[in-house]
PDB file of N, CA and C in Angstrom:
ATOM      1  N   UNK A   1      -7.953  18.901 -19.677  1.00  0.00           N
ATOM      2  CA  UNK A   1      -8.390  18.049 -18.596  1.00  0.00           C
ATOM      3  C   UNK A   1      -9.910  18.116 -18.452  1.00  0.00           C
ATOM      4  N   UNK A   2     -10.567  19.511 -18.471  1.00  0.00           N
ATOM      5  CA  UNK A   2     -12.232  19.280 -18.258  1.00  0.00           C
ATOM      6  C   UNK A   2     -12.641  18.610 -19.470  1.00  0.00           C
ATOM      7  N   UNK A   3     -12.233  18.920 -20.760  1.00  0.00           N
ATOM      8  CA  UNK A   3     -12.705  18.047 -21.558  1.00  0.00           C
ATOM      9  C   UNK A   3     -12.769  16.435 -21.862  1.00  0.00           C
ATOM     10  N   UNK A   4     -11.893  16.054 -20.877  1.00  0.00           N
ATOM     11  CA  UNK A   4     -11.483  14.394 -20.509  1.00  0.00           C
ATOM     12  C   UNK A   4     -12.599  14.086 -19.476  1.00  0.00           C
ATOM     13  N   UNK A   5     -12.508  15.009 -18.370  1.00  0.00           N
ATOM     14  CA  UNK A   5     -13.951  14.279 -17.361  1.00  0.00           C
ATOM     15  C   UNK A   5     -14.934  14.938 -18.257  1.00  0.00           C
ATOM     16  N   UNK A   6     -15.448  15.395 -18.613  1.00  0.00           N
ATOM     17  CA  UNK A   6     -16.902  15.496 -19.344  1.00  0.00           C
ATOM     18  C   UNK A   6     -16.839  14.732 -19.979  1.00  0.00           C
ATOM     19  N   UNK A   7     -15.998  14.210 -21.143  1.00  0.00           N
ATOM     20  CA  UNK A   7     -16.356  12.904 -22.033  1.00  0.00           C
ATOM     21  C   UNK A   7     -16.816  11.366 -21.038  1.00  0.00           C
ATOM     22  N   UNK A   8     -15.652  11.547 -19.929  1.00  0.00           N
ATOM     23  CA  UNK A   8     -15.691  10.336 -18.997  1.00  0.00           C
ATOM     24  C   UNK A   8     -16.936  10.247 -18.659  1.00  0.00           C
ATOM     25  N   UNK A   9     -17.941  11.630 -17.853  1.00  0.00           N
ATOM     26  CA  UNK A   9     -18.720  11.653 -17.213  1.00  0.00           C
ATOM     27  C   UNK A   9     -20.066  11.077 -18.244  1.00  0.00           C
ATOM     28  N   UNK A  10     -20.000  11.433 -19.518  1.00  0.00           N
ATOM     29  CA  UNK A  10     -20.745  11.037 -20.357  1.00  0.00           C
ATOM     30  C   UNK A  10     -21.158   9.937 -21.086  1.00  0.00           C
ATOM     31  N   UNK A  11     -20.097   9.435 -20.575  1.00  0.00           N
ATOM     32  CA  UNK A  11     -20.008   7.590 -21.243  1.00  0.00           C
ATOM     33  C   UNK A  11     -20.154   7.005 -19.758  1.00  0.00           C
ATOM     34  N   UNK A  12     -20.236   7.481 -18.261  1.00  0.00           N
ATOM     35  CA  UNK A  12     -21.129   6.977 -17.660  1.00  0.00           C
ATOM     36  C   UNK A  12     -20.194   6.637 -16.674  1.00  0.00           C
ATOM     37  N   UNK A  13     -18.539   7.339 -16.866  1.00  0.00           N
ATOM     38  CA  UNK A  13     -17.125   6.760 -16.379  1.00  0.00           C
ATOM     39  C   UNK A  13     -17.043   7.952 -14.887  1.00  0.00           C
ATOM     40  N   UNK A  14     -16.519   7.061 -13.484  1.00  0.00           N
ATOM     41  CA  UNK A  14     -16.353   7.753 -12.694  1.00  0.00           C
ATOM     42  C   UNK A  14     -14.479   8.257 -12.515  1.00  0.00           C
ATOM     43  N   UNK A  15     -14.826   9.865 -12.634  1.00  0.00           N
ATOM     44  CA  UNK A  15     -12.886  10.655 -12.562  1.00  0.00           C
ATOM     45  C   UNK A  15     -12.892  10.990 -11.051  1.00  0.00           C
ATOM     46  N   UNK A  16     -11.322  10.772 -11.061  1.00  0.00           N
ATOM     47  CA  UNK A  16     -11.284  10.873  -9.536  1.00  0.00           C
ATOM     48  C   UNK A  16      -9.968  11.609  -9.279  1.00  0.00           C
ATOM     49  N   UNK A  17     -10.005  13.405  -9.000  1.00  0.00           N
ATOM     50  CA  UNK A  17      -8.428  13.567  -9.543  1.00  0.00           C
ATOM     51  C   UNK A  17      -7.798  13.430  -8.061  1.00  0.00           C
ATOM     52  N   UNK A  18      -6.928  12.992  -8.181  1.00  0.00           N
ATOM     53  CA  UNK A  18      -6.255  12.211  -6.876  1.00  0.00           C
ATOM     54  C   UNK A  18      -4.398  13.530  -6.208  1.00  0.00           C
ATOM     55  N   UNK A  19      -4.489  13.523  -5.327  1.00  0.00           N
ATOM     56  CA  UNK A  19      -3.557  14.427  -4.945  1.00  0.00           C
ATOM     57  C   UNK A  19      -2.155  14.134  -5.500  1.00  0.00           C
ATOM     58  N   UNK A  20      -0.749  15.205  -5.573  1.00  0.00           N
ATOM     59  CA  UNK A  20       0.561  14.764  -6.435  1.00  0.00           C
ATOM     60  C   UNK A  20       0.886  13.776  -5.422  1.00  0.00           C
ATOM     61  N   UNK A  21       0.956  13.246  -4.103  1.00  0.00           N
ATOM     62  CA  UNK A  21       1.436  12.681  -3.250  1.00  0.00           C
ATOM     63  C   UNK A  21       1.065  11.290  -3.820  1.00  0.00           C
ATOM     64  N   UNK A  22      -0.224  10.938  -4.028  1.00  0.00           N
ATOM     65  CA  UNK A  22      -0.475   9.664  -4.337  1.00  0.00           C
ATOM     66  C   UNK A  22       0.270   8.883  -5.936  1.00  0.00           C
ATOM     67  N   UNK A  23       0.085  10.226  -6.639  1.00  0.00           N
ATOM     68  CA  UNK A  23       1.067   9.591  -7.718  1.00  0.00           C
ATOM     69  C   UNK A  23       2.635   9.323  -7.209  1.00  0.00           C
ATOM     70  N   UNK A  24       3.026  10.023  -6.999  1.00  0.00           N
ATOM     71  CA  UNK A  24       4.608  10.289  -6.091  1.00  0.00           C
ATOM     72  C   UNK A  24       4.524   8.600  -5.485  1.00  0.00           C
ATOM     73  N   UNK A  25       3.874   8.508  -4.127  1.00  0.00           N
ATOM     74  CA  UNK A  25       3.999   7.384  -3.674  1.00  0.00           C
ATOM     75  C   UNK A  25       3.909   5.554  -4.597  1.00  0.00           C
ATOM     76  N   UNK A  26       2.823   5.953  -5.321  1.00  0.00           N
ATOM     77  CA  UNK A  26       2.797   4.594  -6.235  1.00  0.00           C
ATOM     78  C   UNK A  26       3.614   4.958  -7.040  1.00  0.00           C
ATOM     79  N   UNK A  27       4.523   5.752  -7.448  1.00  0.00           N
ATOM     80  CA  UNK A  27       5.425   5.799  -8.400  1.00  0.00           C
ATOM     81  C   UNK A  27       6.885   5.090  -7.533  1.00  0.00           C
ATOM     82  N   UNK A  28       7.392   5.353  -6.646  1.00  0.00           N
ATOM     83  CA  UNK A  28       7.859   5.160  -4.768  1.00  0.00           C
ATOM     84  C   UNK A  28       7.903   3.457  -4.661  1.00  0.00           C
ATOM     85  N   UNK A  29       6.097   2.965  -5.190  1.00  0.00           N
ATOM     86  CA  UNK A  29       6.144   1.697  -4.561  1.00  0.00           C
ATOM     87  C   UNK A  29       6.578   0.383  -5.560  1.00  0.00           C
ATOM     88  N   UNK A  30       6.576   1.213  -6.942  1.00  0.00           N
ATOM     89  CA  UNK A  30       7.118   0.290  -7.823  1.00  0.00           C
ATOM     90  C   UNK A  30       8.773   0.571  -8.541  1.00  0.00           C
ATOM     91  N   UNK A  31       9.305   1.386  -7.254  1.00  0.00           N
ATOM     92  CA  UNK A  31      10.545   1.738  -7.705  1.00  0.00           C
ATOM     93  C   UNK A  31      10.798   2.523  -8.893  1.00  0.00           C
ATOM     94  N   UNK A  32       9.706   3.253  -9.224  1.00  0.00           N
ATOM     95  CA  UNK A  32      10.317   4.492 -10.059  1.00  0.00           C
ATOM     96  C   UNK A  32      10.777   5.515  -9.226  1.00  0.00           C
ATOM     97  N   UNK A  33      11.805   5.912  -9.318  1.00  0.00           N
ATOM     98  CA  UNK A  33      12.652   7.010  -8.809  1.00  0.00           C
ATOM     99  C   UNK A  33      12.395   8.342  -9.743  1.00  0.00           C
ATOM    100  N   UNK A  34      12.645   9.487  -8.974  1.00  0.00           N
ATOM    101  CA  UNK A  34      11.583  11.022  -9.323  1.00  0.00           C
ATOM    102  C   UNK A  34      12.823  11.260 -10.483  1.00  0.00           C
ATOM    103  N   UNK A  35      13.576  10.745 -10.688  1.00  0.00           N
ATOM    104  CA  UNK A  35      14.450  11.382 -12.062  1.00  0.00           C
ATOM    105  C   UNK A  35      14.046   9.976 -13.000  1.00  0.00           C
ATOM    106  N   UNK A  36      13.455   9.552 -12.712  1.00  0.00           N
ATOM    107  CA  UNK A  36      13.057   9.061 -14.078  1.00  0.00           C
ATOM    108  C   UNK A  36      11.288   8.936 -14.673  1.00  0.00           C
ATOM    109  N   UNK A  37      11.093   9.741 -13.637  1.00  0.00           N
ATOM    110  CA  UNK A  37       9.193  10.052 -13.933  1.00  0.00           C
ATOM    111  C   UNK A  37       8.824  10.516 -15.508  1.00  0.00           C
ATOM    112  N   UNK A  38       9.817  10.974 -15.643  1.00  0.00           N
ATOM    113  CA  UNK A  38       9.518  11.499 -17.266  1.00  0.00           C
ATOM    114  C   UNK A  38       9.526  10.140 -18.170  1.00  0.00           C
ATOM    115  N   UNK A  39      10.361   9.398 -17.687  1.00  0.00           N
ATOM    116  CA  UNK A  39      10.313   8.003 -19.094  1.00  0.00           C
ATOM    117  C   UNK A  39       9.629   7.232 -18.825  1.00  0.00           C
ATOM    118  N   UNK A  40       9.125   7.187 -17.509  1.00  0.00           N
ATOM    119  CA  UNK A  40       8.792   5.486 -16.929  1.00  0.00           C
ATOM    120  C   UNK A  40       7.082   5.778 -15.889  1.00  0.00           C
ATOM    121  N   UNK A  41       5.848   6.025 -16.958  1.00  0.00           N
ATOM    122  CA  UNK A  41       4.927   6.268 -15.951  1.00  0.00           C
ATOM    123  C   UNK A  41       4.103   5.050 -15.692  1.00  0.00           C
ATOM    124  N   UNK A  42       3.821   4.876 -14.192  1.00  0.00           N
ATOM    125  CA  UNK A  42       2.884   3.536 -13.817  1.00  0.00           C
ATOM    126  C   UNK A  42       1.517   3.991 -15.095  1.00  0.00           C
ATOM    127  N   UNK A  43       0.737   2.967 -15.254  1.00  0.00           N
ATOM    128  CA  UNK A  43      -1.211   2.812 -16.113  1.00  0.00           C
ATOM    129  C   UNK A  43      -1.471   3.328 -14.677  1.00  0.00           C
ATOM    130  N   UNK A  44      -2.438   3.836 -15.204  1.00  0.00           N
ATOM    131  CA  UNK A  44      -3.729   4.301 -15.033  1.00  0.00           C
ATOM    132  C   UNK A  44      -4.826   2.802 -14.388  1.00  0.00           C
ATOM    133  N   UNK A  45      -3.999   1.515 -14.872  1.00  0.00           N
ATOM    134  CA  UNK A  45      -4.905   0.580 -14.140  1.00  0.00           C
ATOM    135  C   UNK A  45      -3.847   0.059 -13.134  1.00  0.00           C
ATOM    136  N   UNK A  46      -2.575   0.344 -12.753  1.00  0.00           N
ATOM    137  CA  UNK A  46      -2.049   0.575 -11.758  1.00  0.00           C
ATOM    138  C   UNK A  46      -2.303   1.030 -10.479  1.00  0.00           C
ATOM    139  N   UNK A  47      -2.760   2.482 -10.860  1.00  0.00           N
ATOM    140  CA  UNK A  47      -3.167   3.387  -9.893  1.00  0.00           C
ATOM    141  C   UNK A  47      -5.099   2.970  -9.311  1.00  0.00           C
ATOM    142  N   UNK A  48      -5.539   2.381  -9.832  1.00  0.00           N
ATOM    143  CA  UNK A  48      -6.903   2.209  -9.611  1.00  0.00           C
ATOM    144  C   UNK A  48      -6.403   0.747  -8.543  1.00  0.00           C
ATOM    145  N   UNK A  49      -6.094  -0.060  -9.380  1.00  0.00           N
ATOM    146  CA  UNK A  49      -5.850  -1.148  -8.654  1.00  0.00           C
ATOM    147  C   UNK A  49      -5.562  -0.994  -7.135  1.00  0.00           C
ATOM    148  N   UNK A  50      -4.061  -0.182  -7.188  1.00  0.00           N
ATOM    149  CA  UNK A  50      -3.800   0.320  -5.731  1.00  0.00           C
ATOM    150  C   UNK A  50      -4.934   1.490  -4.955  1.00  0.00           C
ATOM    151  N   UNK A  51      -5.294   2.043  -5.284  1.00  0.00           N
ATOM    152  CA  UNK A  51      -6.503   3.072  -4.706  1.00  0.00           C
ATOM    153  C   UNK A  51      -7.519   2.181  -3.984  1.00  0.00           C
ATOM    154  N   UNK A  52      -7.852   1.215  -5.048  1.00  0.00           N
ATOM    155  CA  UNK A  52      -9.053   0.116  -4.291  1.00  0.00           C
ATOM    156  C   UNK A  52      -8.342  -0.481  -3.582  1.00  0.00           C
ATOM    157  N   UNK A  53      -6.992  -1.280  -3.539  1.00  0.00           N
ATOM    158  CA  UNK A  53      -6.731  -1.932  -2.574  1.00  0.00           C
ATOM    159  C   UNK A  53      -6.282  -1.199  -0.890  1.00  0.00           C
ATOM    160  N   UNK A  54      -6.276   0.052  -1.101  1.00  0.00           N
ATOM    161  CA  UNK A  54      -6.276   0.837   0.227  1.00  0.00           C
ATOM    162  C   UNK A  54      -7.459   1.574   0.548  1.00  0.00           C
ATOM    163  N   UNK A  55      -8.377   1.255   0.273  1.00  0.00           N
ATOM    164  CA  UNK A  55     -10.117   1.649   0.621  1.00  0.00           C
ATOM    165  C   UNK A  55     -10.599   0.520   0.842  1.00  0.00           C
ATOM    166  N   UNK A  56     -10.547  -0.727   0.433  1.00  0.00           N
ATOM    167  CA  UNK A  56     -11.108  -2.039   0.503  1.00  0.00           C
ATOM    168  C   UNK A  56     -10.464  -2.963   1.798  1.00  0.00           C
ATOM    169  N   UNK A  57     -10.533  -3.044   2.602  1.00  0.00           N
ATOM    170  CA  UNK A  57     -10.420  -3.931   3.916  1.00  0.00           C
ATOM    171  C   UNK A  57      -9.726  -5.631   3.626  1.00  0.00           C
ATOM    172  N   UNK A  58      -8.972  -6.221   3.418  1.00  0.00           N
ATOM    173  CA  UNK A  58      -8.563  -7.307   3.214  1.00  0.00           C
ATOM    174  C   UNK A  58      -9.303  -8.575   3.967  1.00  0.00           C
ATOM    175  N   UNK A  59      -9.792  -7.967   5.099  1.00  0.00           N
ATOM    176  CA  UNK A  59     -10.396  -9.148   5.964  1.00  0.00           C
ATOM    177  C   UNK A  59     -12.106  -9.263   5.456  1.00  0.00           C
ATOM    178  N   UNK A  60     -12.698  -7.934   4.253  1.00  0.00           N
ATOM    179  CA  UNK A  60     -14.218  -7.962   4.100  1.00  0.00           C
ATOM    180  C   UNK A  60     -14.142  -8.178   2.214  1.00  0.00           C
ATOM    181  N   UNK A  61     -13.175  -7.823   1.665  1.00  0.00           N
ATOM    182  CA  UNK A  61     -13.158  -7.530   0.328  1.00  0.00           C
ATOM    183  C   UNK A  61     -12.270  -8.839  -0.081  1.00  0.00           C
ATOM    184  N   UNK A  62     -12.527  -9.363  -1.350  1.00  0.00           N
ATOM    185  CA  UNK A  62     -11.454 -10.681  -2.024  1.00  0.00           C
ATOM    186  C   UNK A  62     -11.672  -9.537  -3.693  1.00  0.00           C
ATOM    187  N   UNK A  63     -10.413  -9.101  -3.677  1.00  0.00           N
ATOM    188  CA  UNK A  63     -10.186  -8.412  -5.113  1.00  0.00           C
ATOM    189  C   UNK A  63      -9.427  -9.156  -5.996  1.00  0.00           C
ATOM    190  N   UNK A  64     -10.198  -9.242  -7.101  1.00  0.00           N
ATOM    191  CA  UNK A  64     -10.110 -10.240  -8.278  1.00  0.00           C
ATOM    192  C   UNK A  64      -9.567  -9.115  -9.782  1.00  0.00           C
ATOM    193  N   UNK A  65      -8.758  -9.022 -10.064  1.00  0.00           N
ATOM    194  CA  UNK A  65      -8.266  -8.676 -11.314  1.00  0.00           C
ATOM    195  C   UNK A  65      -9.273  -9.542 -12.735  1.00  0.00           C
ATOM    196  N   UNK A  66      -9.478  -8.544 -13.471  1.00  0.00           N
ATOM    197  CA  UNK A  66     -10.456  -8.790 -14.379  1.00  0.00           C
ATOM    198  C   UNK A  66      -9.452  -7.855 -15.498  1.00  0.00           C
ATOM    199  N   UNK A  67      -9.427  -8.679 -17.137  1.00  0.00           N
ATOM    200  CA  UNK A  67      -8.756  -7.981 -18.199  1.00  0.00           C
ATOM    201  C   UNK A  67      -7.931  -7.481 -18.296  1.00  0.00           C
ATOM    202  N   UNK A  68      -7.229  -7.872 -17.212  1.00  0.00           N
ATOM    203  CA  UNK A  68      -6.336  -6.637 -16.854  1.00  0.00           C
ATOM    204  C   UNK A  68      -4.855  -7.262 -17.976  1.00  0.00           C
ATOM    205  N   UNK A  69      -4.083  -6.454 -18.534  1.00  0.00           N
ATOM    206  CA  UNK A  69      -3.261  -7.201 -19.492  1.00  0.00           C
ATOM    207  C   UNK A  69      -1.720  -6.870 -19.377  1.00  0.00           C
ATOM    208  N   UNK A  70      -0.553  -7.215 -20.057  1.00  0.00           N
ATOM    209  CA  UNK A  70       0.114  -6.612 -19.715  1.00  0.00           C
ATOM    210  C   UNK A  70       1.085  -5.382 -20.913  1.00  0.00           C
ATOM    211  N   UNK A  71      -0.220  -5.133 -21.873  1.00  0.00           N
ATOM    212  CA  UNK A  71       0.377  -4.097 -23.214  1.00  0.00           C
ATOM    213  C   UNK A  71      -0.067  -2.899 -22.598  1.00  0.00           C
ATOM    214  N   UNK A  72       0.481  -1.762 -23.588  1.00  0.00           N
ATOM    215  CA  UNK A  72       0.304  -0.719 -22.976  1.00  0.00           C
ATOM    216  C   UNK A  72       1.341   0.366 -23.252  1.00  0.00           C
ATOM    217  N   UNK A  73       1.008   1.518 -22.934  1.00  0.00           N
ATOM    218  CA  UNK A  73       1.636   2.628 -23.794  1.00  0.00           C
ATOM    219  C   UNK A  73       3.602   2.381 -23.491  1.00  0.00           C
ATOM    220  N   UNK A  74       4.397   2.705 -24.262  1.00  0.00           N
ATOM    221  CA  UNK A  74       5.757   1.842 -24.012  1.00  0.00           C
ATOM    222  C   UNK A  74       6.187   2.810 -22.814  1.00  0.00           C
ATOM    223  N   UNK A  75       5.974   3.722 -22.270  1.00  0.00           N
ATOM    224  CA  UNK A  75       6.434   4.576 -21.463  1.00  0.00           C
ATOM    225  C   UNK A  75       6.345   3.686 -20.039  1.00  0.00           C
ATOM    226  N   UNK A  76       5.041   3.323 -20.209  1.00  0.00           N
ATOM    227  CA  UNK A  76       4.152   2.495 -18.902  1.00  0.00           C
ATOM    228  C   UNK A  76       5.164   1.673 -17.949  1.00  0.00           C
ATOM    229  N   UNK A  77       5.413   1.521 -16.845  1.00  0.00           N
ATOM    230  CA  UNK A  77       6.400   0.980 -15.861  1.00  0.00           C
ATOM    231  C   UNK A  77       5.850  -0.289 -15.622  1.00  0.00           C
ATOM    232  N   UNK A  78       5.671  -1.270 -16.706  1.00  0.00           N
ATOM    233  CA  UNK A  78       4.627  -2.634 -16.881  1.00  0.00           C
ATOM    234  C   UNK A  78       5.432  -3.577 -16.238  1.00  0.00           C
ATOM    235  N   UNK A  79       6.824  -4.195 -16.040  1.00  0.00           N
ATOM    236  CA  UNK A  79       7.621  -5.403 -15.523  1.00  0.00           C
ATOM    237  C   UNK A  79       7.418  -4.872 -14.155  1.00  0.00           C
ATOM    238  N   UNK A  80       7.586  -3.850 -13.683  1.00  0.00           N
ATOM    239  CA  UNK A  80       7.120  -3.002 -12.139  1.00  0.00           C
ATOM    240  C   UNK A  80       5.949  -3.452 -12.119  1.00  0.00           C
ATOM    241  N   UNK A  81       5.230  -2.932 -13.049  1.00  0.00           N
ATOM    242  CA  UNK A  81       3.702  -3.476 -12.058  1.00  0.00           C
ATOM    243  C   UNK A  81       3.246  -4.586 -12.243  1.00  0.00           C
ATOM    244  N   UNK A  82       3.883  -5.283 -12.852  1.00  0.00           N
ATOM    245  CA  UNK A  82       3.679  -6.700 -13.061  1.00  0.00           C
ATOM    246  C   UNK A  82       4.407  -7.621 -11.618  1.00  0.00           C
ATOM    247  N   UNK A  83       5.721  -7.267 -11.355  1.00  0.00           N
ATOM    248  CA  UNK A  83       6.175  -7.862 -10.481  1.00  0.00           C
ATOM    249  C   UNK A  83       4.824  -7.598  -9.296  1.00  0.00           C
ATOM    250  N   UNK A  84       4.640  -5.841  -9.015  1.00  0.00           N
ATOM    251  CA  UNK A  84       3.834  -5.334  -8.253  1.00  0.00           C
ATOM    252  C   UNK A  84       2.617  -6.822  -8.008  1.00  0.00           C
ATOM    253  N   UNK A  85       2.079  -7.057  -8.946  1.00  0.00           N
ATOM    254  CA  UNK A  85       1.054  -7.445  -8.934  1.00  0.00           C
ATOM    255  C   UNK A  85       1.134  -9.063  -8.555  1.00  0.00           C
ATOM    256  N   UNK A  86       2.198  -9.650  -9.244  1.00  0.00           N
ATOM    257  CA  UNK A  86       2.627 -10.798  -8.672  1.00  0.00           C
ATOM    258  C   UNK A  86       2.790 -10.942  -7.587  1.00  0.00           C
ATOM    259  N   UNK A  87       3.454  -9.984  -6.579  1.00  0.00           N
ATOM    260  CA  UNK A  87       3.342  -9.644  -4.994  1.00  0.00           C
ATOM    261  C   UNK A  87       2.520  -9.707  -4.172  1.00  0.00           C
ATOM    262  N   UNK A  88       1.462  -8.877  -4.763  1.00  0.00           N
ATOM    263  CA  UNK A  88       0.239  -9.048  -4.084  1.00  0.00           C
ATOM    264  C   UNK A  88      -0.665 -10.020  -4.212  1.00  0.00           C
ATOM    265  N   UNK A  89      -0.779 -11.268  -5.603  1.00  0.00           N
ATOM    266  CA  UNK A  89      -1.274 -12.374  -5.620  1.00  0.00           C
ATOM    267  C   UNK A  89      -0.413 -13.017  -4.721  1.00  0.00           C
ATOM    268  N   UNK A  90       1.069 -13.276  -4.740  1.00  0.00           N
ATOM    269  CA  UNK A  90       1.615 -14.225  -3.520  1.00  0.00           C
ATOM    270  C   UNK A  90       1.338 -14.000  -2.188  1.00  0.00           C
ATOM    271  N   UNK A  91       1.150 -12.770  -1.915  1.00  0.00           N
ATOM    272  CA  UNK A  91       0.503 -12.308  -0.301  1.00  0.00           C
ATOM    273  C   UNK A  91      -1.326 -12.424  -0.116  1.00  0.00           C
ATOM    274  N   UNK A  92      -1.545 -12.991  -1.433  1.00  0.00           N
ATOM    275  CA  UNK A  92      -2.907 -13.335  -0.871  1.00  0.00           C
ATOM    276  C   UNK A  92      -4.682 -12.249  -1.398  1.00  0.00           C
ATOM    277  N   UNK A  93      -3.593 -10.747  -1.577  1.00  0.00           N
ATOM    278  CA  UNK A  93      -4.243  -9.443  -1.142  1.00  0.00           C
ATOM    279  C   UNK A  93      -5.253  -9.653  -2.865  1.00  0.00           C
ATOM    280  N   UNK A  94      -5.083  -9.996  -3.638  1.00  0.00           N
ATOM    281  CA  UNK A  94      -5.420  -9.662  -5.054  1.00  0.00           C
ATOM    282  C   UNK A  94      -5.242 -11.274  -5.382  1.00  0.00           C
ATOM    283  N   UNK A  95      -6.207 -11.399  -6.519  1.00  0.00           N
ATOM    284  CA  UNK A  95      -6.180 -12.760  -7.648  1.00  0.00           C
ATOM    285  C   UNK A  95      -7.075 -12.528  -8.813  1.00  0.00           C
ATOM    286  N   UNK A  96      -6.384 -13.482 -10.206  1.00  0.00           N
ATOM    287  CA  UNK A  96      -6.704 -12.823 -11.386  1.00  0.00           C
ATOM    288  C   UNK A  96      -7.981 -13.555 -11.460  1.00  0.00           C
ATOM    289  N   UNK A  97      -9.034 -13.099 -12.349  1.00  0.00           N
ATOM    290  CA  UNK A  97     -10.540 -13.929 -12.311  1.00  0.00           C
ATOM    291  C   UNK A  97     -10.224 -14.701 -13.642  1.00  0.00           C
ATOM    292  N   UNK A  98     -10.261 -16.224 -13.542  1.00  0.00           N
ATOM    293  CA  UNK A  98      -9.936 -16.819 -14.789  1.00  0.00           C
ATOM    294  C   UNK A  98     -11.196 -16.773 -15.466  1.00  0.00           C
TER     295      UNK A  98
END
């Protein structure tokens, strides 16, 4: 793990190690259930996505999805966070930047 934030920190990348609760919960919000955490983990641009969208104010912030794709390691809980994400474009909260 220190050798992951020092590389991060060096290419100029901000690490942010985040408490087990927050993984737990976004794991919670896309319906992965704790017996299947081993097969089925949310990205890493999952968890950012949601982090900013609960620091960012909906009534001051308009968050725009940029590159965001839907490949990714096969473990990744991608139709979850895809629906996820479809959710939050229909509620307004998030939209993709064409």
């Amino acid at each position: 793990m220190m050798r992951m934030i020092k590389l991060a920190g060096i290419a100029g990348k901000e690490v942010r190690i985040m408490p087990p609760q927050f993984y737990i919960d976004g794991c919670a919000e896309l319906g992965v259930a704790e017996c299947q955490m081993r097969r089925a983990a949310p990205s890493a641009s999952f968890f950012g996505i949601r982090y900013m969208l609960s620091i960012l104010s909906a009534r001051e912030w308009e968050v725009k999805l940029c590159g965001f794709s839907w490949e990714g390691w096969k473990r990744h809980s991608l139709l979850n966070e895809r629906r996820w994400v479809e959710d939050k474009m229909t509620s307004g909260r998030i939209s993709i930047l064409v």
